[in-house]
C-alpha atoms as a PDB file:
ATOM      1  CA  UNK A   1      72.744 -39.375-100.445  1.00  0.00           C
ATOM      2  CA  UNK A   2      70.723 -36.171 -99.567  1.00  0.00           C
ATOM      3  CA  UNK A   3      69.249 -34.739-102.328  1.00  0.00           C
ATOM      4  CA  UNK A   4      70.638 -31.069-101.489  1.00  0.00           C
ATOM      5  CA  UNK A   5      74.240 -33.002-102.485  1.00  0.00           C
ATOM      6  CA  UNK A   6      73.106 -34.014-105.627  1.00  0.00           C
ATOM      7  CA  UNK A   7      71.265 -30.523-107.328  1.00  0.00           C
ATOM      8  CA  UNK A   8      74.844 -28.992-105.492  1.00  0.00           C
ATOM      9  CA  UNK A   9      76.546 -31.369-107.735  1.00  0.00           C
ATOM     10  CA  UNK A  10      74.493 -30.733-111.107  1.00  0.00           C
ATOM     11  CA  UNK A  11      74.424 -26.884-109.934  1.00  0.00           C
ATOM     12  CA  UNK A  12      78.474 -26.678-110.149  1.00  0.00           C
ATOM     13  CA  UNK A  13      78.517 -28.430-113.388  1.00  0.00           C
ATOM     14  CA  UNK A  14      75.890 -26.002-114.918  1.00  0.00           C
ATOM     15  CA  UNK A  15      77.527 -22.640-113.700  1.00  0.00           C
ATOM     16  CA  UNK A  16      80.623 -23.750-114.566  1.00  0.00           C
ATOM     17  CA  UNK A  17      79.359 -24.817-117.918  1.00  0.00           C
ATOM     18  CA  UNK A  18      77.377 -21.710-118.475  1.00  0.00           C
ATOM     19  CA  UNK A  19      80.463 -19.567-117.780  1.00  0.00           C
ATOM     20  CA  UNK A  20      82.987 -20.990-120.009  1.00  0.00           C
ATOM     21  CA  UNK A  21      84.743 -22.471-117.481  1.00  0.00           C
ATOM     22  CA  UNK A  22      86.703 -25.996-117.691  1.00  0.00           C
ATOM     23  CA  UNK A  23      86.389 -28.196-114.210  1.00  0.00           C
ATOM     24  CA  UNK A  24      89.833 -28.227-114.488  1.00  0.00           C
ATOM     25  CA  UNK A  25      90.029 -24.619-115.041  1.00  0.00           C
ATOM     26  CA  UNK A  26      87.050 -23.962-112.302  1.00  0.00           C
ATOM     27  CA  UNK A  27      89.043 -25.823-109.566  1.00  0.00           C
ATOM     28  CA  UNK A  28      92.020 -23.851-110.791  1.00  0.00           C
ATOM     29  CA  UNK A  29      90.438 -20.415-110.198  1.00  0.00           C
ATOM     30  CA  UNK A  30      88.472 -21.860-106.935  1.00  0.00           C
ATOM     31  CA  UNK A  31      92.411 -22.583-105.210  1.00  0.00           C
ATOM     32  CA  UNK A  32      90.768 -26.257-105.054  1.00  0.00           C
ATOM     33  CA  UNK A  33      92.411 -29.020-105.806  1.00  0.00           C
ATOM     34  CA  UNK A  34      91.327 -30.692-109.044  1.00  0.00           C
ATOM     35  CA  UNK A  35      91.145 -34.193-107.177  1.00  0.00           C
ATOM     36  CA  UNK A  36      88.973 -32.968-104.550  1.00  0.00           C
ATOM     37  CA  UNK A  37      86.591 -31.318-106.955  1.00  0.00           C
ATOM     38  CA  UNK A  38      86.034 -33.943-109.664  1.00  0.00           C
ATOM     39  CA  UNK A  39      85.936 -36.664-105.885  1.00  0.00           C
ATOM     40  CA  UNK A  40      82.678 -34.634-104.544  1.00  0.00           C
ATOM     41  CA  UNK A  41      81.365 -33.875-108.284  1.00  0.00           C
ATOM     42  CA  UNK A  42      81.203 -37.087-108.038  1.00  0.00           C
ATOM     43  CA  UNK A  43      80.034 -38.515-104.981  1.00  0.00           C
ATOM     44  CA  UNK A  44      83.217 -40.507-103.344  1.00  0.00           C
ATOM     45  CA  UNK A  45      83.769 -36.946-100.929  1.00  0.00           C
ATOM     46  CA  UNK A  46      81.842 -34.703 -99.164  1.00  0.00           C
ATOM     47  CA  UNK A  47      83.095 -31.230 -98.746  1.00  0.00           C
ATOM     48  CA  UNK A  48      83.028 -28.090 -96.111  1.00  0.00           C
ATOM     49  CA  UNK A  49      81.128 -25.329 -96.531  1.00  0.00           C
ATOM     50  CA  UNK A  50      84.181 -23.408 -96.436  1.00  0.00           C
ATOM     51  CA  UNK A  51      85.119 -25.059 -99.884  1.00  0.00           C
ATOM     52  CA  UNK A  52      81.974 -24.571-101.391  1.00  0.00           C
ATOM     53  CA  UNK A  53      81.933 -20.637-101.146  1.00  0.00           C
ATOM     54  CA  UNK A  54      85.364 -20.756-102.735  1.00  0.00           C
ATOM     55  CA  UNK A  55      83.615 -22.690-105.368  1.00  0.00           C
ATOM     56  CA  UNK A  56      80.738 -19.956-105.393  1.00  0.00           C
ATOM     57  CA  UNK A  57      83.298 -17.201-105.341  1.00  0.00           C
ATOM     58  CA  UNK A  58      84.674 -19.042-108.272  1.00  0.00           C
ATOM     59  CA  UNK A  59      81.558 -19.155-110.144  1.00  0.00           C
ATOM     60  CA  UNK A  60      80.438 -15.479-109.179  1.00  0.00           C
ATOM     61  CA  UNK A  61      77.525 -16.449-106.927  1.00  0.00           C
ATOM     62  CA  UNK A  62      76.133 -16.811-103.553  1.00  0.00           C
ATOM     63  CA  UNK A  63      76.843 -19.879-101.706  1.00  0.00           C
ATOM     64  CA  UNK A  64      72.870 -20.460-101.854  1.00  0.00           C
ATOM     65  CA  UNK A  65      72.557 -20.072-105.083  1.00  0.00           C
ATOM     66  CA  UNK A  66      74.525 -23.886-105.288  1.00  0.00           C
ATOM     67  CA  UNK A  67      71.092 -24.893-103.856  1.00  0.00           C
ATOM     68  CA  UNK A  68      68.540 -23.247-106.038  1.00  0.00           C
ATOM     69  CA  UNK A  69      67.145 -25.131-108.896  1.00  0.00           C
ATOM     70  CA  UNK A  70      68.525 -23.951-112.748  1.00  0.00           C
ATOM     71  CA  UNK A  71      68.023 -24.762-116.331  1.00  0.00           C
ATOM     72  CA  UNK A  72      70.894 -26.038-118.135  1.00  0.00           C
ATOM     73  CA  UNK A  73      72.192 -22.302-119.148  1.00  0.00           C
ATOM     74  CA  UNK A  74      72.709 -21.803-115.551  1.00  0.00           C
ATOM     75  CA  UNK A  75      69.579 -19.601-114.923  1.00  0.00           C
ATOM     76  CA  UNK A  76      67.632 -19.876-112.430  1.00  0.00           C
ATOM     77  CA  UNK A  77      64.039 -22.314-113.431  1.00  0.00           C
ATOM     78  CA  UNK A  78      60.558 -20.829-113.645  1.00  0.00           C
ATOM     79  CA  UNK A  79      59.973 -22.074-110.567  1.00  0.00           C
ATOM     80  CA  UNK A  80      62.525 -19.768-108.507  1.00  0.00           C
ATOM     81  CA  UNK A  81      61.685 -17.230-111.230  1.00  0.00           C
ATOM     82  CA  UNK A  82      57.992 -17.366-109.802  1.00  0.00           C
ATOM     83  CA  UNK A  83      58.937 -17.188-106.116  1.00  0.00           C
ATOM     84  CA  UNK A  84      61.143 -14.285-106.620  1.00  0.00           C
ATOM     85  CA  UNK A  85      57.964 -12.677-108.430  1.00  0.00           C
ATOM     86  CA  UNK A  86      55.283 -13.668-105.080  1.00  0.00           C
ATOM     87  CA  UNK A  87      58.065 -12.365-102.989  1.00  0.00           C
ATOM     88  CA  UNK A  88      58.264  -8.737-104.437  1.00  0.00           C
ATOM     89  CA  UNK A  89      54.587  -8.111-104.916  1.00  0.00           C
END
């Protein structure tokens, strides 16, 4: 499996996580079903991109922000921090 699929995978449980939100309650909100969510969270399904920026709507970010590396409160790690901070100056 990619390793894009997996930080994807840990990235949705973080947000959701960090937001308050239930899976249950993030698939709900998404217009996903639950089956399909908790199937790719899981690795036995891959999904569209079209479902993943429903996900991202769902979460209140950017479909790229699925990708980025984040800490366990759902912010983004030093790391991206760092980049952002080379990028503006």
């Amino acid at each position: 499996m990619p390793r894009i699929h997996a930080r994807v995978r840990a990235n949705i449980r973080i947000l959701a996580k960090s937001r308050g939100k239930s899976l249950n309650q993030l698939a709900d909100f998404a217009g996903v079903s639950r089956r399909q969510l908790f199937n790719f969270l899981t690795a036995k399904s891959d999904v569209s991109l079209g479902w993943l920026e429903r996900i991202a709507e769902a979460l209140d970010v950017d479909l790229h922000d699925l990708t980025r590396p984040v800490d366990d409160d759902g912010s983004e790690d030093a790391l991206a921090d760092g980049e952002h901070a080379v990028a503006a100056g």
